[in-house]
C-alpha atoms as a PDB file:
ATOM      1  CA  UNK A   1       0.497   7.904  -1.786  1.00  0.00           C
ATOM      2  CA  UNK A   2      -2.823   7.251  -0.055  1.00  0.00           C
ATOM      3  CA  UNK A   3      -5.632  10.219  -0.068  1.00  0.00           C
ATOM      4  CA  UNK A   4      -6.631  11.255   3.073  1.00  0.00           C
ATOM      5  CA  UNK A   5      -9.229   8.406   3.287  1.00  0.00           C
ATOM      6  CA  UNK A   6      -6.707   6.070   4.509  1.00  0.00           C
ATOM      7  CA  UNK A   7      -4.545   9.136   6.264  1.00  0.00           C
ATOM      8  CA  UNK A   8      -7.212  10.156   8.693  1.00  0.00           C
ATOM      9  CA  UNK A   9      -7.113   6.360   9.806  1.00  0.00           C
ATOM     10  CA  UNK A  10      -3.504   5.955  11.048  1.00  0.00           C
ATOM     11  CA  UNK A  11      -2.767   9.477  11.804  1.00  0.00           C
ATOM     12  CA  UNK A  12      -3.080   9.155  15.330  1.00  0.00           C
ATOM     13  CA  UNK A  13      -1.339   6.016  17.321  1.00  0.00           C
ATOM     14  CA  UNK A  14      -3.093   6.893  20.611  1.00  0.00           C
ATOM     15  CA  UNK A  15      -6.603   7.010  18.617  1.00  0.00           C
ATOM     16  CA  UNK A  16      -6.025   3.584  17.245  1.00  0.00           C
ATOM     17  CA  UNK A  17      -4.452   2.131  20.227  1.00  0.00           C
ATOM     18  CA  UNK A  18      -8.002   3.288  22.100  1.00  0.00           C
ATOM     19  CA  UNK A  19     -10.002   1.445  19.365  1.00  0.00           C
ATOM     20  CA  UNK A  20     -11.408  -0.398  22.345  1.00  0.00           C
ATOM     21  CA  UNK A  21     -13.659   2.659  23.378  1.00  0.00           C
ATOM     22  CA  UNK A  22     -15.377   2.416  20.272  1.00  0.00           C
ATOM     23  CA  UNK A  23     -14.726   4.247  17.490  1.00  0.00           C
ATOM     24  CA  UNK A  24     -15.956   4.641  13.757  1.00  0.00           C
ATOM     25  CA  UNK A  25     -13.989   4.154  10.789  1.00  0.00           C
ATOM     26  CA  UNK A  26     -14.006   7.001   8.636  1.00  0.00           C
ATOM     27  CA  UNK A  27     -16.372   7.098   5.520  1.00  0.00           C
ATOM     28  CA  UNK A  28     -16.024   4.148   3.073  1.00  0.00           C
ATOM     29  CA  UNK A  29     -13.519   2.835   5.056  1.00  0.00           C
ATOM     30  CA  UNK A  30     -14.994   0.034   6.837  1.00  0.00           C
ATOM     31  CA  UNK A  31     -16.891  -1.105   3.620  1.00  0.00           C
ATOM     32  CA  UNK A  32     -14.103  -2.803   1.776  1.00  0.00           C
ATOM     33  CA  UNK A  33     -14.920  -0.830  -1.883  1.00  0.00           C
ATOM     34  CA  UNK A  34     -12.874   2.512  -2.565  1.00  0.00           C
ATOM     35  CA  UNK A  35     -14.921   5.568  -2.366  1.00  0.00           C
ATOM     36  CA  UNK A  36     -16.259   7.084  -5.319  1.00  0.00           C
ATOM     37  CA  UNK A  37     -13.450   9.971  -6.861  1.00  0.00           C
ATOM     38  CA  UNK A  38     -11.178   8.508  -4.487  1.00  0.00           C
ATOM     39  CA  UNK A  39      -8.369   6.778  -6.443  1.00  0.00           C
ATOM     40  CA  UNK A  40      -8.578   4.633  -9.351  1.00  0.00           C
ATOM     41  CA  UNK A  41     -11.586   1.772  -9.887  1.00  0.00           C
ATOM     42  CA  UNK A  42     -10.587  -1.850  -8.413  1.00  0.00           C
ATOM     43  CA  UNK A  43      -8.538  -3.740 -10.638  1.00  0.00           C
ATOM     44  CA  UNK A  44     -10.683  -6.073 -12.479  1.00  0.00           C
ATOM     45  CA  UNK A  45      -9.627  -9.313 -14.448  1.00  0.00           C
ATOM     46  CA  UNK A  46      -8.603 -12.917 -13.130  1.00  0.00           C
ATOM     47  CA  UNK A  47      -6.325 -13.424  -9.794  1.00  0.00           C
ATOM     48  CA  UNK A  48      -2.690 -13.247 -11.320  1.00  0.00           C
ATOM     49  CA  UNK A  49      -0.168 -15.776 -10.068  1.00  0.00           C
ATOM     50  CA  UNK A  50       3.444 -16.159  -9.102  1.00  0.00           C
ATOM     51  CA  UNK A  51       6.030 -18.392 -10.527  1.00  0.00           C
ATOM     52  CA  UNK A  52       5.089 -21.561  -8.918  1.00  0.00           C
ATOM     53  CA  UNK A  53       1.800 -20.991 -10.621  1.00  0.00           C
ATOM     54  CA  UNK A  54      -0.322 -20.384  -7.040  1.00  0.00           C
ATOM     55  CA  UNK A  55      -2.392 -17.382  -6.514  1.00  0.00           C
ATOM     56  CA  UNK A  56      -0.433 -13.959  -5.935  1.00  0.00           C
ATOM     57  CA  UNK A  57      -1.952 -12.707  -2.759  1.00  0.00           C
ATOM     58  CA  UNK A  58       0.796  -9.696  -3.119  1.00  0.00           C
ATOM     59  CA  UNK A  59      -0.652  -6.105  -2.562  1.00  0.00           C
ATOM     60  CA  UNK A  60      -1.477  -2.979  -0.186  1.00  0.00           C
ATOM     61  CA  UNK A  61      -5.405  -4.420   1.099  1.00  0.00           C
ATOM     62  CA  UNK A  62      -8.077  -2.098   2.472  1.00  0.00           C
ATOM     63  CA  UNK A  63     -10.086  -4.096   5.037  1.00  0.00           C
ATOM     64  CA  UNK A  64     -13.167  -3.631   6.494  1.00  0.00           C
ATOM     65  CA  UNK A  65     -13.527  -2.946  10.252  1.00  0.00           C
ATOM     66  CA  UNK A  66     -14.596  -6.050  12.056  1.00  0.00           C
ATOM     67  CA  UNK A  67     -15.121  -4.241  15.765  1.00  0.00           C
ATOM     68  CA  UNK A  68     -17.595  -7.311  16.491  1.00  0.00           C
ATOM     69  CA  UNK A  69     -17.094 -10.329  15.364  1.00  0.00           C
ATOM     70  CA  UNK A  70     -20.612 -11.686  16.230  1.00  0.00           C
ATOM     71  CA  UNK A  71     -21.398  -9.229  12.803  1.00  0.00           C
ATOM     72  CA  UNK A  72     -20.618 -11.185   9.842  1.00  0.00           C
ATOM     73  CA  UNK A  73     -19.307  -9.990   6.454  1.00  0.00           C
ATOM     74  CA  UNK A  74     -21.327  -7.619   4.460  1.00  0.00           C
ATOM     75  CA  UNK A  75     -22.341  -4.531   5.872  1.00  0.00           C
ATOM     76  CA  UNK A  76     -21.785  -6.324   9.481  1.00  0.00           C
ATOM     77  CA  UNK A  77     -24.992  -8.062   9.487  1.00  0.00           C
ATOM     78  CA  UNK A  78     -25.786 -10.262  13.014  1.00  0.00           C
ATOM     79  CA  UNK A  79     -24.982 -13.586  13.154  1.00  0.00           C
ATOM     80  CA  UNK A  80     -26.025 -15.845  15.812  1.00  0.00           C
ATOM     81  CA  UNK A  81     -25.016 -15.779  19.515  1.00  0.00           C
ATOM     82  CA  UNK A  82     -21.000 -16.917  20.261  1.00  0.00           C
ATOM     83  CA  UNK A  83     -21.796 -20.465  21.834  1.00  0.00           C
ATOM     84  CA  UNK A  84     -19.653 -19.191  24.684  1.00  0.00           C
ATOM     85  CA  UNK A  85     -18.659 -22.125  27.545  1.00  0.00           C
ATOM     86  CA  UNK A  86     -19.470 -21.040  31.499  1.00  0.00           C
ATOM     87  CA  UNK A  87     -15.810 -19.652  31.642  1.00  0.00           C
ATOM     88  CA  UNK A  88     -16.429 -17.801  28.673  1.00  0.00           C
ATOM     89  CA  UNK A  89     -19.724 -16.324  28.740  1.00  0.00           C
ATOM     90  CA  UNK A  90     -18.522 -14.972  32.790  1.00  0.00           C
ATOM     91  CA  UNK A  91     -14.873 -13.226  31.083  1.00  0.00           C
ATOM     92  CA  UNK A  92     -17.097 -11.573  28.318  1.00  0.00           C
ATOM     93  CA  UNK A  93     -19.396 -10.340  31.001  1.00  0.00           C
ATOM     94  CA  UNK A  94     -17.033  -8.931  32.977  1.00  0.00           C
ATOM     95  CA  UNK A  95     -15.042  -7.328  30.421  1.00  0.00           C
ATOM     96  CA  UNK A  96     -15.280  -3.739  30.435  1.00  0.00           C
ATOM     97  CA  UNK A  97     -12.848  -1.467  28.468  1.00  0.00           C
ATOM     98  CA  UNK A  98     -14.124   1.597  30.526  1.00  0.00           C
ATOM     99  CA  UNK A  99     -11.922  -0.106  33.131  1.00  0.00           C
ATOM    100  CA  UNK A 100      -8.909  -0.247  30.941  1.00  0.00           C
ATOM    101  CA  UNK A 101      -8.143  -2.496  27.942  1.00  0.00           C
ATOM    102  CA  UNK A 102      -4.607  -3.165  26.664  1.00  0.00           C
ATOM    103  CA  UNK A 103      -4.758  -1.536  23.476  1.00  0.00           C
ATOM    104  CA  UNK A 104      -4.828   1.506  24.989  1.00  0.00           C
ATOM    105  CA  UNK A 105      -1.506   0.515  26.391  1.00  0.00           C
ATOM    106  CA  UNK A 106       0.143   0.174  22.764  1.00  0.00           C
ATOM    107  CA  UNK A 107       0.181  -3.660  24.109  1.00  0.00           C
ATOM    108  CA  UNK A 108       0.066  -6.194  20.867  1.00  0.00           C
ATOM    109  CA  UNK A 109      -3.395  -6.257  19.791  1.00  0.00           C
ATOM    110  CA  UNK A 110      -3.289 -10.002  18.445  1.00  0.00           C
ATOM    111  CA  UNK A 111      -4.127 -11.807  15.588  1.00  0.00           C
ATOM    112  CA  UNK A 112      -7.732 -11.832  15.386  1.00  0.00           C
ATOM    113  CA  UNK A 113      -8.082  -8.016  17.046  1.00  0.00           C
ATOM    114  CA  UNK A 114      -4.743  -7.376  14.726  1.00  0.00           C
ATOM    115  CA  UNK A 115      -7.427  -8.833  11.123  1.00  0.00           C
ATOM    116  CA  UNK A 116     -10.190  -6.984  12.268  1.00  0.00           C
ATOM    117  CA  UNK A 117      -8.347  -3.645  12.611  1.00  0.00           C
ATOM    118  CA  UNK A 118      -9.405  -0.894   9.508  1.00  0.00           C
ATOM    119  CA  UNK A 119      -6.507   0.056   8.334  1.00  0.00           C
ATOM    120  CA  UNK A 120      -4.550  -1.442   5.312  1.00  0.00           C
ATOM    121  CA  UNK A 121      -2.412  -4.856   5.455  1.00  0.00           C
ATOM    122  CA  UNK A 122       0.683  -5.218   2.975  1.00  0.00           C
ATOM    123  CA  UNK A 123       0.826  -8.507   2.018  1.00  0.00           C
ATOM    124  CA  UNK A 124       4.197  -9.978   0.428  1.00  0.00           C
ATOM    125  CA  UNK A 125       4.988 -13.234  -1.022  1.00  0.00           C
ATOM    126  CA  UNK A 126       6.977 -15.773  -1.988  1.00  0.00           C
ATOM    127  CA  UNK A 127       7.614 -19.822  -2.704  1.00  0.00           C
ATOM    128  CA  UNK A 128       8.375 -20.281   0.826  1.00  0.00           C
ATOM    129  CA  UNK A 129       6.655 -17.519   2.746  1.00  0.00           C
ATOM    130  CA  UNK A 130       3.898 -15.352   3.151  1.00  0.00           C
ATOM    131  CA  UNK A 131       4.404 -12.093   5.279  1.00  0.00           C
ATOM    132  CA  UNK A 132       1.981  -9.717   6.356  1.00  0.00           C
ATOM    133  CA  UNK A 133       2.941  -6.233   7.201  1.00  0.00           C
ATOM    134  CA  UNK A 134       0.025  -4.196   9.270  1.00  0.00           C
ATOM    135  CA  UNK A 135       0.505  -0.575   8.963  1.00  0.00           C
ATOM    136  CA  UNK A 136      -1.202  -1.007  12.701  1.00  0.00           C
ATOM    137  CA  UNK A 137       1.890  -0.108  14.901  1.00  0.00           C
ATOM    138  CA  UNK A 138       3.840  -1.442  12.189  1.00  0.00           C
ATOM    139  CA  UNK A 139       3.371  -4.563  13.460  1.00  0.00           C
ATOM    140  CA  UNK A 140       4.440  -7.669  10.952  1.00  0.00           C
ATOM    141  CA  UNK A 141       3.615 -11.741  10.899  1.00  0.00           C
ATOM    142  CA  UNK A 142       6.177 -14.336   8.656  1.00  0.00           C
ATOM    143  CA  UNK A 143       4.259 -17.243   8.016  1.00  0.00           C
ATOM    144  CA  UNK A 144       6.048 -20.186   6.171  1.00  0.00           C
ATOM    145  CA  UNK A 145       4.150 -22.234   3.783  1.00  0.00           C
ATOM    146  CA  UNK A 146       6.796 -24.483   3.087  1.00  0.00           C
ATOM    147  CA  UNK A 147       5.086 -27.739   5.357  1.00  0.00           C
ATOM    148  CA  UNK A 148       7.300 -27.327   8.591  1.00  0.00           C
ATOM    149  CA  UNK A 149       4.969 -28.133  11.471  1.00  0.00           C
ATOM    150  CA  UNK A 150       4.714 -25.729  14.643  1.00  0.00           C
ATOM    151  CA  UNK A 151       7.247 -24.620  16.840  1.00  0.00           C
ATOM    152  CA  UNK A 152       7.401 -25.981  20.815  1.00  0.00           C
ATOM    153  CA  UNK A 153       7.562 -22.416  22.788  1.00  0.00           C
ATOM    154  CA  UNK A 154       5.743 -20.134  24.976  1.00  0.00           C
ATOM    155  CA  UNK A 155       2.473 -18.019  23.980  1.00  0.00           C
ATOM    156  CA  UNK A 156       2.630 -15.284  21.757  1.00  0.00           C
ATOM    157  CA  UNK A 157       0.524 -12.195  21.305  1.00  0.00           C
ATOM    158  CA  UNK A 158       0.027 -13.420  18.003  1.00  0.00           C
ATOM    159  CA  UNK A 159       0.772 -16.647  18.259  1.00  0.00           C
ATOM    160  CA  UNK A 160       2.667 -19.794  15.865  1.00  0.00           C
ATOM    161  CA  UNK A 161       1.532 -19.546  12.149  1.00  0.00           C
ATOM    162  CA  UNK A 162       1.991 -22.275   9.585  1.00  0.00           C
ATOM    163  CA  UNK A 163       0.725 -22.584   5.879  1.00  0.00           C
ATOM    164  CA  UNK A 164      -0.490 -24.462   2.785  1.00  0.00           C
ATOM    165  CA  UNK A 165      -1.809 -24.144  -0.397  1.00  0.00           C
ATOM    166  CA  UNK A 166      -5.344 -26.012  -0.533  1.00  0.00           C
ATOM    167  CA  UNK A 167      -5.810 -25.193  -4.085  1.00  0.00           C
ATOM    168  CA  UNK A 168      -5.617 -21.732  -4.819  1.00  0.00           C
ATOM    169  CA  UNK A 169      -6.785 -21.154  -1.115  1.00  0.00           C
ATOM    170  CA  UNK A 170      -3.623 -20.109   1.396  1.00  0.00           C
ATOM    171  CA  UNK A 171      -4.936 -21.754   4.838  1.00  0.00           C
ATOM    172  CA  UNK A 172      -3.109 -20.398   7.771  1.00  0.00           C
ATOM    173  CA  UNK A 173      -2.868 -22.431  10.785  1.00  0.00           C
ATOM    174  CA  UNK A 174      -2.158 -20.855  14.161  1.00  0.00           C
ATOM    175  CA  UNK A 175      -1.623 -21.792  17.736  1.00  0.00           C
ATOM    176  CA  UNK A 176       0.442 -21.075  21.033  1.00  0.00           C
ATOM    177  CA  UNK A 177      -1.363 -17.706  22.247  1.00  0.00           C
ATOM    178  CA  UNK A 178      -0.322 -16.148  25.081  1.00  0.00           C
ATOM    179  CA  UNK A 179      -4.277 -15.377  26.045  1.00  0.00           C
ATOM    180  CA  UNK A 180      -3.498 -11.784  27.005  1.00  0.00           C
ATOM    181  CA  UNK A 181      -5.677 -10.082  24.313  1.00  0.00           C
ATOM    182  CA  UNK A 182      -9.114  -9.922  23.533  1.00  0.00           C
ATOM    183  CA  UNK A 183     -10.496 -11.317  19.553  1.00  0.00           C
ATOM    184  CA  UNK A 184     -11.705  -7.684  18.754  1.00  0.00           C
ATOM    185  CA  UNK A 185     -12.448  -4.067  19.593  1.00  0.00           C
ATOM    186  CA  UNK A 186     -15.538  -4.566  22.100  1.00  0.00           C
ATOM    187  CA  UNK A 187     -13.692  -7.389  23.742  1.00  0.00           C
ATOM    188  CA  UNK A 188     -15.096 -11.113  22.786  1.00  0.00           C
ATOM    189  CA  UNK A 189     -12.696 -13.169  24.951  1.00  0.00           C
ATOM    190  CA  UNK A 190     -10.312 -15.978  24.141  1.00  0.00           C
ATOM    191  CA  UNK A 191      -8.053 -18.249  25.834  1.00  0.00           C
ATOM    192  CA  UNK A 192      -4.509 -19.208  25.324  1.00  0.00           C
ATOM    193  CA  UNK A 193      -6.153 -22.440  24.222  1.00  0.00           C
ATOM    194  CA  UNK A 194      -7.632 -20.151  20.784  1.00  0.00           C
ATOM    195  CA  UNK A 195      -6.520 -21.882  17.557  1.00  0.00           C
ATOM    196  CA  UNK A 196      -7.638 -20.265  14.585  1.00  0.00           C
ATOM    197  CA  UNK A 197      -7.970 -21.235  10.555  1.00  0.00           C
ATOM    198  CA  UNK A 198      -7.784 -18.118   8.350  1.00  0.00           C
ATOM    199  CA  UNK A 199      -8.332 -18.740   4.497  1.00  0.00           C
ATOM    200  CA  UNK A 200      -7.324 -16.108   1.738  1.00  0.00           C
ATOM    201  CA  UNK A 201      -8.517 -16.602  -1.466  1.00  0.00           C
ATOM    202  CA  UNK A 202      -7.572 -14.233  -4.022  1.00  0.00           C
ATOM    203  CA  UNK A 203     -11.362 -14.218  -6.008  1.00  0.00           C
ATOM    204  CA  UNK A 204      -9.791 -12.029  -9.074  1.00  0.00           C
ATOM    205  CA  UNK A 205      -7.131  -9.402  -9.471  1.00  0.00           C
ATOM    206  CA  UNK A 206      -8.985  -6.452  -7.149  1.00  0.00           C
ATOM    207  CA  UNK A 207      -9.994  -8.939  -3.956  1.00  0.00           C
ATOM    208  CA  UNK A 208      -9.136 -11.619  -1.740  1.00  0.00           C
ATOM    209  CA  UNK A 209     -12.020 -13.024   0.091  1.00  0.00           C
ATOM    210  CA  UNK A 210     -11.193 -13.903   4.091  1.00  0.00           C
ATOM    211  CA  UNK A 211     -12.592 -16.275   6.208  1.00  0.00           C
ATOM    212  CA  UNK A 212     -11.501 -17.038   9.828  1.00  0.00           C
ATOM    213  CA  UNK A 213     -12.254 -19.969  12.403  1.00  0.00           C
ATOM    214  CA  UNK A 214     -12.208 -19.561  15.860  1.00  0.00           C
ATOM    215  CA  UNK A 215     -11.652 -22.686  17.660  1.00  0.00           C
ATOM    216  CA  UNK A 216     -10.937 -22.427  21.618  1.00  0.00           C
ATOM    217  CA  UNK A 217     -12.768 -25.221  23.832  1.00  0.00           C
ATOM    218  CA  UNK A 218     -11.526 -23.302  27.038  1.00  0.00           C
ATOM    219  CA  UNK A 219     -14.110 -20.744  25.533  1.00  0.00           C
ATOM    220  CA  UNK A 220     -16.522 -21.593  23.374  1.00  0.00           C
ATOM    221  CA  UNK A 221     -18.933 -24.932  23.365  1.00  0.00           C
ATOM    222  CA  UNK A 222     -18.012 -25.271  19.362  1.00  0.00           C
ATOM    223  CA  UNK A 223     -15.596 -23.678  16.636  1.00  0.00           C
ATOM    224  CA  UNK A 224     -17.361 -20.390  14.904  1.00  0.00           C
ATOM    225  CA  UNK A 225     -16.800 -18.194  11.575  1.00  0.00           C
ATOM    226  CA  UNK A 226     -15.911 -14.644  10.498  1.00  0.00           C
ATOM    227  CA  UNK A 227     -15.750 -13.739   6.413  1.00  0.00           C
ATOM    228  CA  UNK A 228     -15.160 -10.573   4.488  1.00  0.00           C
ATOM    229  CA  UNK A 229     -13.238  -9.131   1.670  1.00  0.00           C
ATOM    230  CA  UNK A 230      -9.840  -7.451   1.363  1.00  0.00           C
ATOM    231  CA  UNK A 231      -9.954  -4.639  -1.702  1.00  0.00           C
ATOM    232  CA  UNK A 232      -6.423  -3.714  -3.984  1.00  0.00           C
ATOM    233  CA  UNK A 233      -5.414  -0.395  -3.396  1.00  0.00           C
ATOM    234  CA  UNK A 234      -2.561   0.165  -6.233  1.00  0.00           C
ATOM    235  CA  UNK A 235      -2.616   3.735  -5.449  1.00  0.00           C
ATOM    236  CA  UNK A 236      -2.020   3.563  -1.608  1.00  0.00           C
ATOM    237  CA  UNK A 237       1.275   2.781   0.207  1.00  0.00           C
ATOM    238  CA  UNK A 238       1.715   1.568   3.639  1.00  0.00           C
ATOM    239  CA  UNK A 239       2.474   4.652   6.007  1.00  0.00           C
ATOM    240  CA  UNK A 240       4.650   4.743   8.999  1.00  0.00           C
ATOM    241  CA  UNK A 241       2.691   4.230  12.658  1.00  0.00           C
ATOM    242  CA  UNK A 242       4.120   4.425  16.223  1.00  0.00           C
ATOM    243  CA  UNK A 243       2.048   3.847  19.507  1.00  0.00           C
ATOM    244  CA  UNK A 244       4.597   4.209  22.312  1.00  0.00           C
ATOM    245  CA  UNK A 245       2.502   4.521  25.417  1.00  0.00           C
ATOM    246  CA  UNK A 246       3.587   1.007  27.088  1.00  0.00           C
ATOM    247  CA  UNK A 247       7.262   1.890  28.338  1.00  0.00           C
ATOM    248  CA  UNK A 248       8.122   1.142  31.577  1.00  0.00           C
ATOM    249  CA  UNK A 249      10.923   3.236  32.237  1.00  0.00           C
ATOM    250  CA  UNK A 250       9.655   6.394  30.756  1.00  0.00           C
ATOM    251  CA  UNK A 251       6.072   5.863  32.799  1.00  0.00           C
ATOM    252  CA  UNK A 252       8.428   5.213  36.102  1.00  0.00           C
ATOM    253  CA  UNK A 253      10.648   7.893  35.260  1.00  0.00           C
ATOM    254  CA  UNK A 254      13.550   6.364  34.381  1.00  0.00           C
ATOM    255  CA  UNK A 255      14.304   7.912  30.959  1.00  0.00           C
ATOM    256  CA  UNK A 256      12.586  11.816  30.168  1.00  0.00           C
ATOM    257  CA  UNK A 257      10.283  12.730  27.323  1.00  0.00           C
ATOM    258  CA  UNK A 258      10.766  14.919  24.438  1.00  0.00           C
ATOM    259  CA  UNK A 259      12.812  14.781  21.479  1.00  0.00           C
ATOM    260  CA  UNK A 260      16.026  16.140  21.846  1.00  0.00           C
ATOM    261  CA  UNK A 261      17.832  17.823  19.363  1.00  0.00           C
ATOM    262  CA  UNK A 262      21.189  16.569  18.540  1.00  0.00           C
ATOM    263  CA  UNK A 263      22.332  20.157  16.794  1.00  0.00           C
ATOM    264  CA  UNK A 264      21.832  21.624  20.368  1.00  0.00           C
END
């Protein structure tokens, strides 16, 4: 089971779900490495590989926390200004979470905001598909790699994922976004116009270096990167999470709250 590291993190679905107020991963958490004393060392060695002879992005991943994506892999160091478009530069200015934000709802938090999250990402694989499960209100994405093109359909939260092998790089291609969330925790806009390009590349057996594209012409002038690294965690298993809060009928009073007792 995980230590209490990774516990403290999804303890709490209403502290997560208000991740858009700002708040701090707990200690060696955001960096990607394991604390010292705090399981066993990274696994070390070359990427292993599945049947089919591609890279075995398999595992339970800690992740860095990403809050703002303008910060750019290690250590969050500043990149350069978003090169946002007139629409975009007015919806990030008059964003403010103060005013409500629909994490704090239990509302989807998307792909990107979904990546950027710091708690840990089972990833499971085969042949035909790559799934990732995010212990982040147990939310999950299927993503077939077996060269079917994208499906016709309305927006999603987290949109329509395809993807292929280029070389031992998994490149995930995703489109159809509903626009209704925000790219991360202090609320960089996007459109339902987004289309993003996320790379995995398992480096050796303990990482998998990620890279994402952000490409959304409704919002920004030109397409922009995002990289950091996933870390193996063989001694942690995904934990159970439930955020609730968005229910119509219990907020309206249709249904009562509680747990009832069914020997009573």
């Amino acid at each position: 089971m995980r230590t209490s590291l990774g516990s403290s993190i999804a303890a709490s679905g209403a502290v997560i779900a208000l991740l858009s107020l700002a708040s701090i991963p707990a200690a060696g958490q955001g960096t990607g490495t394991p604390v010292a004393g705090r399981g066993p060392k990274t696994p070390t060695g070359p990427a292993p590989r599945i049947a089919d002879g591609k890279p075995d992005l398999s595992g339970l991943w800690q992740r860095p926390y990403v809050p703002d994506m303008t910060k750019n892999t290690k250590d969050q160091q500043g990149m350069a200004e978003l090169p946002f478009t007139e629409w975009g530069a007015n919806a990030w200015k008059n964003y403010d979470a103060a005013k409500g934000d629909y994490t704090g709802s239990c509302l989807p938090f998307g792909l990107t905001r979904s990546m950027n999250s710091p708690d840990p990402i089972q990833i499971m694989q085969s042949a035909t598909y790559v799934a990732l499960l995010y212990e982040q209100n147990t939310w999950f994405k299927v993503i077939p790699i077996d060269g079917r093109p994208h499906r016709d359909g309305v927006g999603t939260w987290f949109g329509d994922s395809v993807g292929k092998w280029d070389g031992d790089t998994l490149v995930v291609d995703t489109v159809n976004f509903n626009g209704k969330t925000r790219l991360d925790t202090i609320g960089h806009p996007h459109s339902d116009q987004l289309h993003t390009i996320e790379r995995f590349t398992r480096t050796d057996a303990g990482h998998i270096g990620y890279e994402i594209t952000i490409d959304d012409p409704k919002t920004f002038t030109k397409p922009w990167k995002n990289g950091r690294t996933f870390t193996l965690r063989p001694d942690w298993e995904i934990m159970e999470y439930s955020c609730e809060e968005n229910n119509k009928d219990f907020l309206e009073g249709h249904i009562k709250g509680g747990i009832v007792d069914p020997g009573k």
